[in-house]
N, C-alpha and C. Protein backbone atom coordinates (compact mmCIF):
# COMPACT_ATOMS: atom_id res chain seq x y z
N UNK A 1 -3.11 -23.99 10.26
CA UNK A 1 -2.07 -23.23 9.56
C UNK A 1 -0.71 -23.58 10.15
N UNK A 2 0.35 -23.93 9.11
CA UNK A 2 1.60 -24.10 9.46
C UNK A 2 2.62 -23.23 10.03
N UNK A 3 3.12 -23.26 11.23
CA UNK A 3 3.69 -22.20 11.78
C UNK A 3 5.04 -21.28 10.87
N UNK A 4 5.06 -20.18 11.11
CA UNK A 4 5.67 -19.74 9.75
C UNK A 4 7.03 -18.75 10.75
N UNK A 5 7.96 -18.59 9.64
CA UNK A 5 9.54 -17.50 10.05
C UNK A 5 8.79 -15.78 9.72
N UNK A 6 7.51 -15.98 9.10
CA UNK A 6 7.98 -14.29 8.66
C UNK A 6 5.80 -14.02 8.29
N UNK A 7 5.51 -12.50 8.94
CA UNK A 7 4.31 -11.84 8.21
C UNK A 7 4.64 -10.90 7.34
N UNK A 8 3.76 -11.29 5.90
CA UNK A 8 4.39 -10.26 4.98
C UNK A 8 3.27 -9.37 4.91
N UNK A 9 2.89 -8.09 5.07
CA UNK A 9 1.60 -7.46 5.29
C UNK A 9 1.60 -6.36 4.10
N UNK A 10 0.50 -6.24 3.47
CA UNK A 10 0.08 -5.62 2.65
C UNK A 10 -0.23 -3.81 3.56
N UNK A 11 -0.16 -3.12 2.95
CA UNK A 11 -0.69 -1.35 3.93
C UNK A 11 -2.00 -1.46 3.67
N UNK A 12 -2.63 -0.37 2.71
CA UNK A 12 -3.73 -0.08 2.46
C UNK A 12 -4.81 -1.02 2.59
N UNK A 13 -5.84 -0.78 3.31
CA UNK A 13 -6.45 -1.68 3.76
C UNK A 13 -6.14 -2.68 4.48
N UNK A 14 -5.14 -2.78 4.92
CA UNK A 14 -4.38 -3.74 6.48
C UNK A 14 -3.77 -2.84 7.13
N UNK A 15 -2.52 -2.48 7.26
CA UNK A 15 -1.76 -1.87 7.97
C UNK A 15 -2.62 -0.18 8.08
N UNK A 16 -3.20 -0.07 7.40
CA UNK A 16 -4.26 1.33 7.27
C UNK A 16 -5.87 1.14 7.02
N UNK A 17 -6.00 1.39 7.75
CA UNK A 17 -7.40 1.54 7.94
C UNK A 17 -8.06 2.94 6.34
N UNK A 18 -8.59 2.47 5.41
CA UNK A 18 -8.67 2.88 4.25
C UNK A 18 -8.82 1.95 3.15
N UNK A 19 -10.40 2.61 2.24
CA UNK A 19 -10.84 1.92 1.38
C UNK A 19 -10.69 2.10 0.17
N UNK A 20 -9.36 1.65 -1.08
CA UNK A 20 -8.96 1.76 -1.70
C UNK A 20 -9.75 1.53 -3.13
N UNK A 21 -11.06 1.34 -2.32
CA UNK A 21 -11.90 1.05 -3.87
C UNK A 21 -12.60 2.55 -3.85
N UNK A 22 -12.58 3.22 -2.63
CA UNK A 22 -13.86 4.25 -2.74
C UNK A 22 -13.14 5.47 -3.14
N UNK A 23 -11.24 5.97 -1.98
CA UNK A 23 -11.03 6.83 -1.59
C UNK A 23 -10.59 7.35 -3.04
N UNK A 24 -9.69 7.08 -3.92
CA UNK A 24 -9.75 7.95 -5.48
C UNK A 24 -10.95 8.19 -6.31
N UNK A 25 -12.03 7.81 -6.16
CA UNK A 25 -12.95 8.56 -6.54
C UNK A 25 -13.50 9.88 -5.89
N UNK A 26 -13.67 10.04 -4.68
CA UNK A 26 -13.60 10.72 -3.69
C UNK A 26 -12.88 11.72 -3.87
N UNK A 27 -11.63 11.61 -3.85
CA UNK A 27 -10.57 12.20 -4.27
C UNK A 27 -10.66 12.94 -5.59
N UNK A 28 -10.94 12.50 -6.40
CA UNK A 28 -11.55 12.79 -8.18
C UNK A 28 -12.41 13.79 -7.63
N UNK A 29 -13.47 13.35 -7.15
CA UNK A 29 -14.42 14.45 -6.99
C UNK A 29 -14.21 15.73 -6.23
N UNK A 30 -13.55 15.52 -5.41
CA UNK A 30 -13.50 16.66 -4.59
C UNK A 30 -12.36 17.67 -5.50
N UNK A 31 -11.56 17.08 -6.43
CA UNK A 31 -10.69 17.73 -7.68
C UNK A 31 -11.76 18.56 -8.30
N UNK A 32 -12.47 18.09 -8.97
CA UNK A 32 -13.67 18.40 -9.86
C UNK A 32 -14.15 19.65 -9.41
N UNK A 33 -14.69 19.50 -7.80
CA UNK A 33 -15.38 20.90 -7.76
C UNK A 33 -14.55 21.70 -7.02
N UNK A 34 -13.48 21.47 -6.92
CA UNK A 34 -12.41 22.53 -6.18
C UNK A 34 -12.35 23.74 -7.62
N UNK A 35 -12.49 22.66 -9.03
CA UNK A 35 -11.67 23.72 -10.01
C UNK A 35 -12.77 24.14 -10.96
N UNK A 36 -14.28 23.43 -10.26
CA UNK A 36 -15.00 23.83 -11.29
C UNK A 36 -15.61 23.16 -12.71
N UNK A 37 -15.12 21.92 -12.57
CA UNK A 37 -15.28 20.62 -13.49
C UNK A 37 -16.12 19.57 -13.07
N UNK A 38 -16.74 18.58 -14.31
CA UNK A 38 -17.26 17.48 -14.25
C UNK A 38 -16.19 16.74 -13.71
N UNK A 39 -16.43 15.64 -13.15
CA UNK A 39 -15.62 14.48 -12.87
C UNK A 39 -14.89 13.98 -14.27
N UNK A 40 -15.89 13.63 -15.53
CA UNK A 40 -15.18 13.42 -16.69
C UNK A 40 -14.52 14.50 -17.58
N UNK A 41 -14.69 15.65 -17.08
CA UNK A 41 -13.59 16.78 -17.88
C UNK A 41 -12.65 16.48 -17.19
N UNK A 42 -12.54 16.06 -15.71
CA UNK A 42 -11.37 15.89 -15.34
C UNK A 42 -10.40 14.86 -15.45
N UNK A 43 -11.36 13.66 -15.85
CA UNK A 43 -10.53 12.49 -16.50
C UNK A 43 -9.78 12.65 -17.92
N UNK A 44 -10.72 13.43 -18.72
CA UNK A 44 -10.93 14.14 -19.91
C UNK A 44 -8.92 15.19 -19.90
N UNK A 45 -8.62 15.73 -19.23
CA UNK A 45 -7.59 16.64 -18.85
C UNK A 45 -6.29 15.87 -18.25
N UNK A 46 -6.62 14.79 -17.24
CA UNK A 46 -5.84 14.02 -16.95
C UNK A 46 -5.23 13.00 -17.94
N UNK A 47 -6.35 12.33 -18.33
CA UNK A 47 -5.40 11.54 -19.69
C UNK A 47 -4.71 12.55 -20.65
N UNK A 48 -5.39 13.24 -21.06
CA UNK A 48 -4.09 13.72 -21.95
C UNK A 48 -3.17 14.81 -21.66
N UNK A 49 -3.16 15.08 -20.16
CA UNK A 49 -1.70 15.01 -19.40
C UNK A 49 -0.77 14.06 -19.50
N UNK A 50 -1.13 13.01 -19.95
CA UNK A 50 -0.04 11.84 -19.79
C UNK A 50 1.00 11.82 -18.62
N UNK A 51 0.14 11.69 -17.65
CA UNK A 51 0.56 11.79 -15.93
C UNK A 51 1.68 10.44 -15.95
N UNK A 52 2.78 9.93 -15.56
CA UNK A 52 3.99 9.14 -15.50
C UNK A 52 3.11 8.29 -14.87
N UNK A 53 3.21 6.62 -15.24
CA UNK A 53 2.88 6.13 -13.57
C UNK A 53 3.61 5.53 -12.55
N UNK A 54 3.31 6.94 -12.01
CA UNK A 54 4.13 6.59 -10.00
C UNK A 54 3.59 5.15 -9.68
N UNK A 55 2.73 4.81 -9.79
CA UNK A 55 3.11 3.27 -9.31
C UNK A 55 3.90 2.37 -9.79
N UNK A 56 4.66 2.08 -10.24
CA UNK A 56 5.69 1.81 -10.64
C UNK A 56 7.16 1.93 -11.33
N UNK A 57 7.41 3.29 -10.81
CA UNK A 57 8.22 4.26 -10.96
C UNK A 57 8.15 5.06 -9.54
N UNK A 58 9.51 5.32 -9.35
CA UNK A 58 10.19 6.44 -8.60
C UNK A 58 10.50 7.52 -9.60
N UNK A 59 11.00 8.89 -8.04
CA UNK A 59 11.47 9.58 -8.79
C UNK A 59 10.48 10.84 -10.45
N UNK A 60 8.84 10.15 -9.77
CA UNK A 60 8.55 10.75 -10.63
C UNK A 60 7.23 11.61 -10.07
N UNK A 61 7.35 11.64 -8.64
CA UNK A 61 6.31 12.52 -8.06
C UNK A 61 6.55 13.85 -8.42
N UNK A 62 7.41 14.69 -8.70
CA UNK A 62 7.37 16.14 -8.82
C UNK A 62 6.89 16.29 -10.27
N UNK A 63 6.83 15.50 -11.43
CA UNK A 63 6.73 15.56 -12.52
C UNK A 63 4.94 15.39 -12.42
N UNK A 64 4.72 13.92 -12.09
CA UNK A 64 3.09 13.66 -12.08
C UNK A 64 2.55 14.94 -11.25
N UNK A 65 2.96 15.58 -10.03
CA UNK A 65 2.21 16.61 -9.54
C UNK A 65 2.26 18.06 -10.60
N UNK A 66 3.07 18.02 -10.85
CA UNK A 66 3.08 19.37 -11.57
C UNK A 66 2.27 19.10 -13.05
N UNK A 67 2.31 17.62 -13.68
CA UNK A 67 1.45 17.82 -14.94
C UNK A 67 -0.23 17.90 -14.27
N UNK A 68 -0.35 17.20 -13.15
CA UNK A 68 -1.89 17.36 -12.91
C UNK A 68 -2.02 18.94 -12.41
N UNK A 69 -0.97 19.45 -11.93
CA UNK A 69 -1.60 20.72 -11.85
C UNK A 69 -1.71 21.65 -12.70
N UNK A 70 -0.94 21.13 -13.85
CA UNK A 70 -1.04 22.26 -15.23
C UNK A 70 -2.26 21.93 -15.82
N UNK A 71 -2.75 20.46 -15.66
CA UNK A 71 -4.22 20.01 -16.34
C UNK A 71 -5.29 20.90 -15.70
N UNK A 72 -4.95 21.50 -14.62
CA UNK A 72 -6.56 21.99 -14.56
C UNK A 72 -6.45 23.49 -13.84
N UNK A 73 -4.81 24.05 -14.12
CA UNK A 73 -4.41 25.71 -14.02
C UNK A 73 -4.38 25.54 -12.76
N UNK A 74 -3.91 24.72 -11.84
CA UNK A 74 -3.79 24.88 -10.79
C UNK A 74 -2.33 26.08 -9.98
N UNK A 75 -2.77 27.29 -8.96
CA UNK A 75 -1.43 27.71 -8.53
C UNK A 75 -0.54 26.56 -7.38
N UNK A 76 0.29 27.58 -6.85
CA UNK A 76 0.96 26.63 -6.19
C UNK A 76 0.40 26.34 -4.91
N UNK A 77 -0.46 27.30 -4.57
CA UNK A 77 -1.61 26.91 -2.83
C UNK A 77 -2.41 25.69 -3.25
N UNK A 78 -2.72 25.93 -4.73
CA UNK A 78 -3.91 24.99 -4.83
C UNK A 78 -3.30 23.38 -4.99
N UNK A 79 -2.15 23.26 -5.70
CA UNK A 79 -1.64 22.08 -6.12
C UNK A 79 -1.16 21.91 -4.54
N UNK A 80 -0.65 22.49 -4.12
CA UNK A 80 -0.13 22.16 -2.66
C UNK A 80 -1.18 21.37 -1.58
N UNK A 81 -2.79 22.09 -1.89
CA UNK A 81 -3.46 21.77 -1.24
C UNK A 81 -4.37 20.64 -1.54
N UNK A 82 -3.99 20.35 -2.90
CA UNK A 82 -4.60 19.32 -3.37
C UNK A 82 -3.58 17.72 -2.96
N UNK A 83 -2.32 17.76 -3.18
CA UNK A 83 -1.25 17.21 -2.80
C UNK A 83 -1.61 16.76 -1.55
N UNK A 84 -1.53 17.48 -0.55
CA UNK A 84 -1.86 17.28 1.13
C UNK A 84 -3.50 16.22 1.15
N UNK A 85 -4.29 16.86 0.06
CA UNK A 85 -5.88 15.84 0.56
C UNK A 85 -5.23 14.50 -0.50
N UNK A 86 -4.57 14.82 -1.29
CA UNK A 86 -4.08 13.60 -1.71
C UNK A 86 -3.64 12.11 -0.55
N UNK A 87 -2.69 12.53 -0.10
CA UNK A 87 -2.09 11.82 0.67
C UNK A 87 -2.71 11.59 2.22
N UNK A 88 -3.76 12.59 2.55
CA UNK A 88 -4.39 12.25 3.85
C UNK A 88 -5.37 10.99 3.37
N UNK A 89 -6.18 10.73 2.24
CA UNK A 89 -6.90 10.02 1.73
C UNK A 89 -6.32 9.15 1.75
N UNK A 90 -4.86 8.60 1.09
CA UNK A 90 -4.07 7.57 0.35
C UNK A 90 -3.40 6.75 1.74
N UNK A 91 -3.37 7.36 2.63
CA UNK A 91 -2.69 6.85 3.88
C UNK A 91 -3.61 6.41 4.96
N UNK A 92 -5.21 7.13 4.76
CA UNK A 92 -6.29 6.81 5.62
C UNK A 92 -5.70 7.26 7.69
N UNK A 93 -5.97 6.05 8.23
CA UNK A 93 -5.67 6.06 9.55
C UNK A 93 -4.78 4.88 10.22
N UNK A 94 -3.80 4.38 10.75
CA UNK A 94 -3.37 3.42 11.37
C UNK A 94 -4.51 2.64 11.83
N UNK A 95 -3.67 0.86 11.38
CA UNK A 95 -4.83 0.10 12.24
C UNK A 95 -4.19 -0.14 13.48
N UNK A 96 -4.49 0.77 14.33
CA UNK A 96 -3.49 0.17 15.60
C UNK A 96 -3.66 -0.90 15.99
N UNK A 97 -4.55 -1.68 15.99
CA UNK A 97 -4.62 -2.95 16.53
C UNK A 97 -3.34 -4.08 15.90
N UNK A 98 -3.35 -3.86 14.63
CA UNK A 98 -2.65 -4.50 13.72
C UNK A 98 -1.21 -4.37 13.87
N UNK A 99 -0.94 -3.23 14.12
CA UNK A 99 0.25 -2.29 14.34
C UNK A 99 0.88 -2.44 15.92
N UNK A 100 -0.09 -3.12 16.71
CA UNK A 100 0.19 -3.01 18.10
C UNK A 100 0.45 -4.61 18.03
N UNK A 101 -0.02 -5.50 17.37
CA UNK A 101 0.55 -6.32 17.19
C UNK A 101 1.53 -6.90 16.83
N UNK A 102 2.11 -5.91 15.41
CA UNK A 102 3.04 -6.22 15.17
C UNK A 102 4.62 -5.54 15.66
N UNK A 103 4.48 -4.78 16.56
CA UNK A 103 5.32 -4.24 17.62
C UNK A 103 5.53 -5.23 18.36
N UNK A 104 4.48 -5.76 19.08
CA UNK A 104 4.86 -6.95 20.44
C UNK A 104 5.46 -8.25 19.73
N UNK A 105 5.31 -8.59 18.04
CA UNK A 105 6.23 -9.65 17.67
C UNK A 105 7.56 -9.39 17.33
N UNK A 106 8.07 -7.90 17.07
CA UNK A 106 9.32 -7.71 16.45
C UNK A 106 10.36 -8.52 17.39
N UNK A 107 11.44 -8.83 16.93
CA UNK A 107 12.17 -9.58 17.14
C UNK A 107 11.78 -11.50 17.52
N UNK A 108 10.84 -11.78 17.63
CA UNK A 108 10.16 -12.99 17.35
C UNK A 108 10.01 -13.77 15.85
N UNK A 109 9.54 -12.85 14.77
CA UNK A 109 9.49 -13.35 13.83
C UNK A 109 9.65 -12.10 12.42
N UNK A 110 10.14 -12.74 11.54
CA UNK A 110 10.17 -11.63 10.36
C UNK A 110 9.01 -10.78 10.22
N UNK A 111 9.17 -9.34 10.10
CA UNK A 111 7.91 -8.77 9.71
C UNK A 111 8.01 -7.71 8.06
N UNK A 112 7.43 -8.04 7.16
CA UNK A 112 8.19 -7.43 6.09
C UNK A 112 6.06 -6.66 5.43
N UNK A 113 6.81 -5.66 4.33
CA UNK A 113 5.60 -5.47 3.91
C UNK A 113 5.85 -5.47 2.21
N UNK A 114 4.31 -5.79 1.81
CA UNK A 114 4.61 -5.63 0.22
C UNK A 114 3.61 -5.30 -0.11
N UNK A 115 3.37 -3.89 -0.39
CA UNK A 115 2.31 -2.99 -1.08
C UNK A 115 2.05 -2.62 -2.56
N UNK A 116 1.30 -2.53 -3.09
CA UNK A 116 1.13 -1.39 -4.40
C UNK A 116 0.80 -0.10 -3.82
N UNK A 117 2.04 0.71 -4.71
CA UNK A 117 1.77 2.04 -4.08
C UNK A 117 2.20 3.08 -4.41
N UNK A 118 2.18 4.69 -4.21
CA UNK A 118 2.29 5.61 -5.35
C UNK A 118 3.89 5.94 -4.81
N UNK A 119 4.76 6.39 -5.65
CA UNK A 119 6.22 7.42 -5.37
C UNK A 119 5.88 8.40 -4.62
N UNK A 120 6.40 8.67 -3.34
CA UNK A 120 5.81 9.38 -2.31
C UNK A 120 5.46 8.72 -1.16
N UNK A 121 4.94 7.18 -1.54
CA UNK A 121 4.28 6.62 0.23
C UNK A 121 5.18 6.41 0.86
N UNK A 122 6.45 6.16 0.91
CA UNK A 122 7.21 5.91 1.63
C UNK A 122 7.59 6.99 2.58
N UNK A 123 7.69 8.22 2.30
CA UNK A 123 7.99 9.35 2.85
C UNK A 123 6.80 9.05 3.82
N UNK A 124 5.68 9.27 2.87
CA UNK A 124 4.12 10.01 3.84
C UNK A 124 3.96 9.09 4.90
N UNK A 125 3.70 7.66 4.79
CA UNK A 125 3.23 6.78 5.56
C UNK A 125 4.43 6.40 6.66
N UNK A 126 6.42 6.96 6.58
CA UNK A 126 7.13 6.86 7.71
C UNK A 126 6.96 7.83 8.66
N UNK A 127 6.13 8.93 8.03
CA UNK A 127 5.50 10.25 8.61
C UNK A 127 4.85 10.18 9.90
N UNK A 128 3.95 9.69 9.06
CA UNK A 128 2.37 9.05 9.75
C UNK A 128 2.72 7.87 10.90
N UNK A 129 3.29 6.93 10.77
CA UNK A 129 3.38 5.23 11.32
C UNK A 129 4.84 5.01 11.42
N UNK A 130 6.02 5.25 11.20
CA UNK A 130 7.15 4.78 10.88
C UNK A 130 7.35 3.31 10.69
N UNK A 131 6.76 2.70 9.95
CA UNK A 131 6.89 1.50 9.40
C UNK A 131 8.61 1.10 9.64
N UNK A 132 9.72 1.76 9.57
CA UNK A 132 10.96 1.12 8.94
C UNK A 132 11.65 0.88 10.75
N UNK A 133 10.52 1.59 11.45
CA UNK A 133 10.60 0.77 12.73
C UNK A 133 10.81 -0.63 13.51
N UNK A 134 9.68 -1.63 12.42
CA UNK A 134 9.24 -2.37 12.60
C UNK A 134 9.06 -3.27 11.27
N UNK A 135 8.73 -2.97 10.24
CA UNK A 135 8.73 -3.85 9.05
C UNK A 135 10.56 -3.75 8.18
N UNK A 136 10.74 -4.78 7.83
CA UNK A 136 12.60 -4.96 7.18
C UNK A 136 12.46 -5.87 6.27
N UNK A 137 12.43 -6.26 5.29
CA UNK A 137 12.49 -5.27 4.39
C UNK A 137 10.71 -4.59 4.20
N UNK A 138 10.70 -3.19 3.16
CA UNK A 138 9.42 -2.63 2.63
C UNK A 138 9.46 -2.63 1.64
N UNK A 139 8.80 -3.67 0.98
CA UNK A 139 8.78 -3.82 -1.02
C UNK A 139 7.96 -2.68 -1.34
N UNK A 140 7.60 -1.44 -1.60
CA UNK A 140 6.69 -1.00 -2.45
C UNK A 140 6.90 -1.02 -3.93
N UNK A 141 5.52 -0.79 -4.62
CA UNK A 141 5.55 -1.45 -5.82
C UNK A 141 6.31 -0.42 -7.05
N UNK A 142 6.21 1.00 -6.40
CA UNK A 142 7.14 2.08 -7.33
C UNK A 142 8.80 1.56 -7.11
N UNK A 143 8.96 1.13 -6.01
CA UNK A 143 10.43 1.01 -6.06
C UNK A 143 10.86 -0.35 -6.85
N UNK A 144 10.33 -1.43 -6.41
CA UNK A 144 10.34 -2.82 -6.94
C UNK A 144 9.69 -2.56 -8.24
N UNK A 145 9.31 -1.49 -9.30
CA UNK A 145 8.71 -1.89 -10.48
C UNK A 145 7.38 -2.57 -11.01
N UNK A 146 6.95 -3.00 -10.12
CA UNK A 146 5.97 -4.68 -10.58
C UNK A 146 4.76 -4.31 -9.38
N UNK A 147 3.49 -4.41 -9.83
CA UNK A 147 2.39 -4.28 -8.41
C UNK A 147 2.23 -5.70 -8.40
N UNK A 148 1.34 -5.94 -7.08
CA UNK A 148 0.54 -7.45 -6.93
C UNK A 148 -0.87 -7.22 -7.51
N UNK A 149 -1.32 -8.34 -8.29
CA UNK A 149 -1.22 -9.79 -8.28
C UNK A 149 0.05 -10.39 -8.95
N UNK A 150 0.72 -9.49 -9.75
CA UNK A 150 2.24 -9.93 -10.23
C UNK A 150 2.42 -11.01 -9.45
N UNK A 151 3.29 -12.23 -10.07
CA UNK A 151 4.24 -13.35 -9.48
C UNK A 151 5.27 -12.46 -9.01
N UNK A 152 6.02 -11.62 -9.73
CA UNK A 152 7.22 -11.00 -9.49
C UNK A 152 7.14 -10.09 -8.48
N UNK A 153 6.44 -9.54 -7.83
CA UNK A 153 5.96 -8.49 -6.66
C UNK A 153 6.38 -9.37 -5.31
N UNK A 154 6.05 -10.73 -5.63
CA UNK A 154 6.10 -11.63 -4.37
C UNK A 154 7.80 -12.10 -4.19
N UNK A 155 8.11 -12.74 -5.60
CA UNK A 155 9.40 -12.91 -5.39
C UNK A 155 10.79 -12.26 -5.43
N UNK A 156 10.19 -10.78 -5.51
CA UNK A 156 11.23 -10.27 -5.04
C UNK A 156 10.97 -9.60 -3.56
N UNK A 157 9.99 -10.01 -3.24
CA UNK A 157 9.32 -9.78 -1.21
C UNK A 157 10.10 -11.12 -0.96
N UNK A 158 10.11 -12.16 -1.55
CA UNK A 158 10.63 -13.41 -0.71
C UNK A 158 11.97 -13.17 -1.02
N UNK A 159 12.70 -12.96 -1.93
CA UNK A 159 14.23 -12.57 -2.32
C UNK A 159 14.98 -11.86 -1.11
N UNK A 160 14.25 -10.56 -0.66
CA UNK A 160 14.59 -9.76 0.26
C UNK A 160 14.36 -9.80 1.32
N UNK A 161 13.53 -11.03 1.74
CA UNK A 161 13.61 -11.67 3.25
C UNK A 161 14.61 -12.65 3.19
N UNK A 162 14.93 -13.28 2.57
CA UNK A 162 15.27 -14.06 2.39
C UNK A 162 14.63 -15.59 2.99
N UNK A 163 13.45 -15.65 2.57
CA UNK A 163 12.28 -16.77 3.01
C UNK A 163 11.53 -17.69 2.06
N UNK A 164 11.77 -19.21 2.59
CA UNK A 164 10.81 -19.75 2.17
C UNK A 164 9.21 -19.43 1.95
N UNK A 165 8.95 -19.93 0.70
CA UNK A 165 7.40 -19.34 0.68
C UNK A 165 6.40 -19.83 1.60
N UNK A 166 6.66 -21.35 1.48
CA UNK A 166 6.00 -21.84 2.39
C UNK A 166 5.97 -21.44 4.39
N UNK A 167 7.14 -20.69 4.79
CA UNK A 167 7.56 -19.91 6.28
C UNK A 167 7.14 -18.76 5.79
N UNK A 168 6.22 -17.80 5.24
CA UNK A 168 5.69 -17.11 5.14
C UNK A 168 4.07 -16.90 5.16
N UNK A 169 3.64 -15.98 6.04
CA UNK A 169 2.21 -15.83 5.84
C UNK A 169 1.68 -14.13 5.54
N UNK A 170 0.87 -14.55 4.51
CA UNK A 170 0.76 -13.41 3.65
C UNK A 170 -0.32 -12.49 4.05
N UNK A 171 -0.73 -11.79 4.08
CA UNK A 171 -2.26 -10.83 5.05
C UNK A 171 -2.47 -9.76 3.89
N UNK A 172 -3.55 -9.67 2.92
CA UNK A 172 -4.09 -8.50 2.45
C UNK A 172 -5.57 -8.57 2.11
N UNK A 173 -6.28 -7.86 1.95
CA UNK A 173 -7.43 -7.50 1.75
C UNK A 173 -8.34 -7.93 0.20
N UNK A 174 -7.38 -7.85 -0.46
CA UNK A 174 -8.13 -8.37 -2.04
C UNK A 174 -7.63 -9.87 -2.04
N UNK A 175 -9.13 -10.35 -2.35
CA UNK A 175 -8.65 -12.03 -3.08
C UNK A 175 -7.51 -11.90 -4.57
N UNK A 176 -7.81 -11.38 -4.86
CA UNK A 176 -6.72 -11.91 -6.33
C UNK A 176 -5.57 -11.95 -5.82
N UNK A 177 -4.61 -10.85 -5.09
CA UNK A 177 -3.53 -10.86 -4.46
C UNK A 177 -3.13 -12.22 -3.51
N UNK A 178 -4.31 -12.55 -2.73
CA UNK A 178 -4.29 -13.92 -1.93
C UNK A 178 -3.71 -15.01 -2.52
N UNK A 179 -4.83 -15.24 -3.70
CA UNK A 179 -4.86 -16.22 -4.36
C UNK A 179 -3.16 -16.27 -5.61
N UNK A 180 -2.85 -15.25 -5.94
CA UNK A 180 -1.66 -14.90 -6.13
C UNK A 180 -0.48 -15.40 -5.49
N UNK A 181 -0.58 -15.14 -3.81
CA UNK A 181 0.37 -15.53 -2.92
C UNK A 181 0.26 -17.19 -2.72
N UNK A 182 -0.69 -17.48 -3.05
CA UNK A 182 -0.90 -19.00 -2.71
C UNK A 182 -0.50 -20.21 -3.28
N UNK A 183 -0.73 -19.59 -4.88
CA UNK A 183 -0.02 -20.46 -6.24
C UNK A 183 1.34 -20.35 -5.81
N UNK A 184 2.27 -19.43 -5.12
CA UNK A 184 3.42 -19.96 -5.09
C UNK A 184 4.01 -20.12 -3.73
N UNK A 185 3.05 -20.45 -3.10
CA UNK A 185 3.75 -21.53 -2.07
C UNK A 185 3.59 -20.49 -1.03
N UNK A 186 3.06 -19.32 -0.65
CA UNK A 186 2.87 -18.71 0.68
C UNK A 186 1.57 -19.07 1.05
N UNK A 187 1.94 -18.96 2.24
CA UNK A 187 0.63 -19.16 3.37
C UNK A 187 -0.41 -17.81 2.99
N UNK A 188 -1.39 -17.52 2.95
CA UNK A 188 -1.88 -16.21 2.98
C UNK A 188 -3.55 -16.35 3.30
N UNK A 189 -3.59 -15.04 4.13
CA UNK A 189 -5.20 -14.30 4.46
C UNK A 189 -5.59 -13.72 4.36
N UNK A 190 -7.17 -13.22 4.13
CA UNK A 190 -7.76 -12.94 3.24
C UNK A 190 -7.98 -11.28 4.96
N UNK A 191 -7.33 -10.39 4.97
CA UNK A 191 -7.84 -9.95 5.99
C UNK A 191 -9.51 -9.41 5.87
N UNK A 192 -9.58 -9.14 6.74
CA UNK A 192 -11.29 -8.89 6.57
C UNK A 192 -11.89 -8.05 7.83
N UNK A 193 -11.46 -8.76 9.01
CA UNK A 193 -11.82 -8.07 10.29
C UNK A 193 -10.45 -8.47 11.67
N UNK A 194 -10.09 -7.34 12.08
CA UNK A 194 -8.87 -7.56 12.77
C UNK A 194 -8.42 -8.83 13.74
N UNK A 195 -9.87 -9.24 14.47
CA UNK A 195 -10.27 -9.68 15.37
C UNK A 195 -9.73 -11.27 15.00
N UNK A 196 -10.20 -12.20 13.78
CA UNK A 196 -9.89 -12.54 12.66
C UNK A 196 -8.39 -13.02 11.76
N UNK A 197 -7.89 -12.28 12.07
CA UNK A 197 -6.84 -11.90 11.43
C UNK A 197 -5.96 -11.83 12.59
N UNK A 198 -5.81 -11.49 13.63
CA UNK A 198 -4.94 -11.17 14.74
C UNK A 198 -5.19 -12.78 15.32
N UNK A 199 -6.42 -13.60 15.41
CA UNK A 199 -6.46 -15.15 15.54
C UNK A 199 -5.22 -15.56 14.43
N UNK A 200 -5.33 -15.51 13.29
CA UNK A 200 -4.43 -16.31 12.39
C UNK A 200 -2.99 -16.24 12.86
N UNK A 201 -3.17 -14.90 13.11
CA UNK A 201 -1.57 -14.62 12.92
C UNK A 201 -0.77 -15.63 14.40
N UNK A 202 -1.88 -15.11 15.50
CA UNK A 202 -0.96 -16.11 16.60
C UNK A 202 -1.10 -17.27 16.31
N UNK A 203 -2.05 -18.11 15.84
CA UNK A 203 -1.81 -19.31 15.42
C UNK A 203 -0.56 -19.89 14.56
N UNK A 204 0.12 -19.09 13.72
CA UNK A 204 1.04 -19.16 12.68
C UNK A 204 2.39 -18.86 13.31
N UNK A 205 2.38 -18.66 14.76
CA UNK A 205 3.86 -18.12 15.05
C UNK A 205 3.64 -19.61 16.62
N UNK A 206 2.57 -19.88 16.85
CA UNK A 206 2.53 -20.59 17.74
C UNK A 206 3.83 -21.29 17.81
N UNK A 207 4.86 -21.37 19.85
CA UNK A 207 5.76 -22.34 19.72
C UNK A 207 6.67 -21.62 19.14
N UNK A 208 6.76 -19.92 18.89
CA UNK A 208 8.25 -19.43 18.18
C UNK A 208 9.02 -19.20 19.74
């Protein structure tokens, strides 16, 4: 691997320890029997809430929370408390390893992130981790408009580093996104296991 100016790191499932295929179902369910519903009455209630989508939009979390809580008569303890398991799920746990890594490179090499992600993570996850510590710029995909595998998700992550694609190495968890980053000229890995992945990365800064 070609030594690179900048890691662009994906959250969920990298920078967080959390499984983004399991935890909204999970989440669904535990909705369901909080209020007394099938899982599909509750899909059933949600669609035709016509919930905004926060992923690609700001500015529209107080609206999406309050229509899901009118979908299923929720008060304000309950939407409150549903809100809170929302976001403990959506944020999972720090990968410190990952995170401890990318502390000991700051000022060595660019560290930027580019997520898909709901209106709201930015708050929750500077909460949790303070990312704006350590990652400069943070593309998320509500603010930037566009999720990944989008072309456009990437180039406006490379716009705002201001980086060659090729001096970039890309780290997320789903192949399509990889393979995404690759067609246009970034370096990228497939993370998988830290151990893994924390090899690549020093290899890619080797000699900074």
């Amino acid at each position: 691997m070609a030594t690179v100016d900048w890691l662009l790191f994906d959250v969920g499932g990298v920078l967080e320890v959390v499984d983004d295929a399991t935890w909204p179902l999970r989440f669904a369910e535990r909705c369901a029997a909080r209020f007394g519903v099938t899982p599909e009455e509750l899909e059933r209630r949600l669609d035709a809430a016509d919930l905004p989508d926060a992923g690609t939009r700001s500015g529209v979390e107080e609206e999406y929370w309050a229509r899901f809580g009118a979908a299923l008569g929720a008060d304000a303890d309950a939407l409150a408390a549903m809100r809170a398991d929302f976001w403990n799920a959506y944020c999972g746990s720090a990968n410190e390893a990952l995170l401890a890594e990318a502390r000991r490179l700051l000022g060595r090499v660019g560290l930027a992130i580019l997520s898909n992600s709901g209106d709201g993570a930015r708050r929750e996850e500077e909460l949790r981790y303070g990312f704006a510590a350590v990652f400069d710029p943070i593309c998320y995909s509500h603010e930037i408009g566009v999720r990944k595998p989008d072309a456009r998700a990437f180039e406006i992550a490379l716009r705002a580093m201001g980086a060659a694609a090729d001096r970039v190495l890309f780290i997320d968890d789903l192949p399509a996104n990889i393979e995404a980053a690759r067609s246009l000229g970034l370096q990228a890995h497939l993370h998988a296991d830290d151990g893994t992945t924390l090899a690549v990365i020093r290899s890619a800064i080797e000699g900074r």
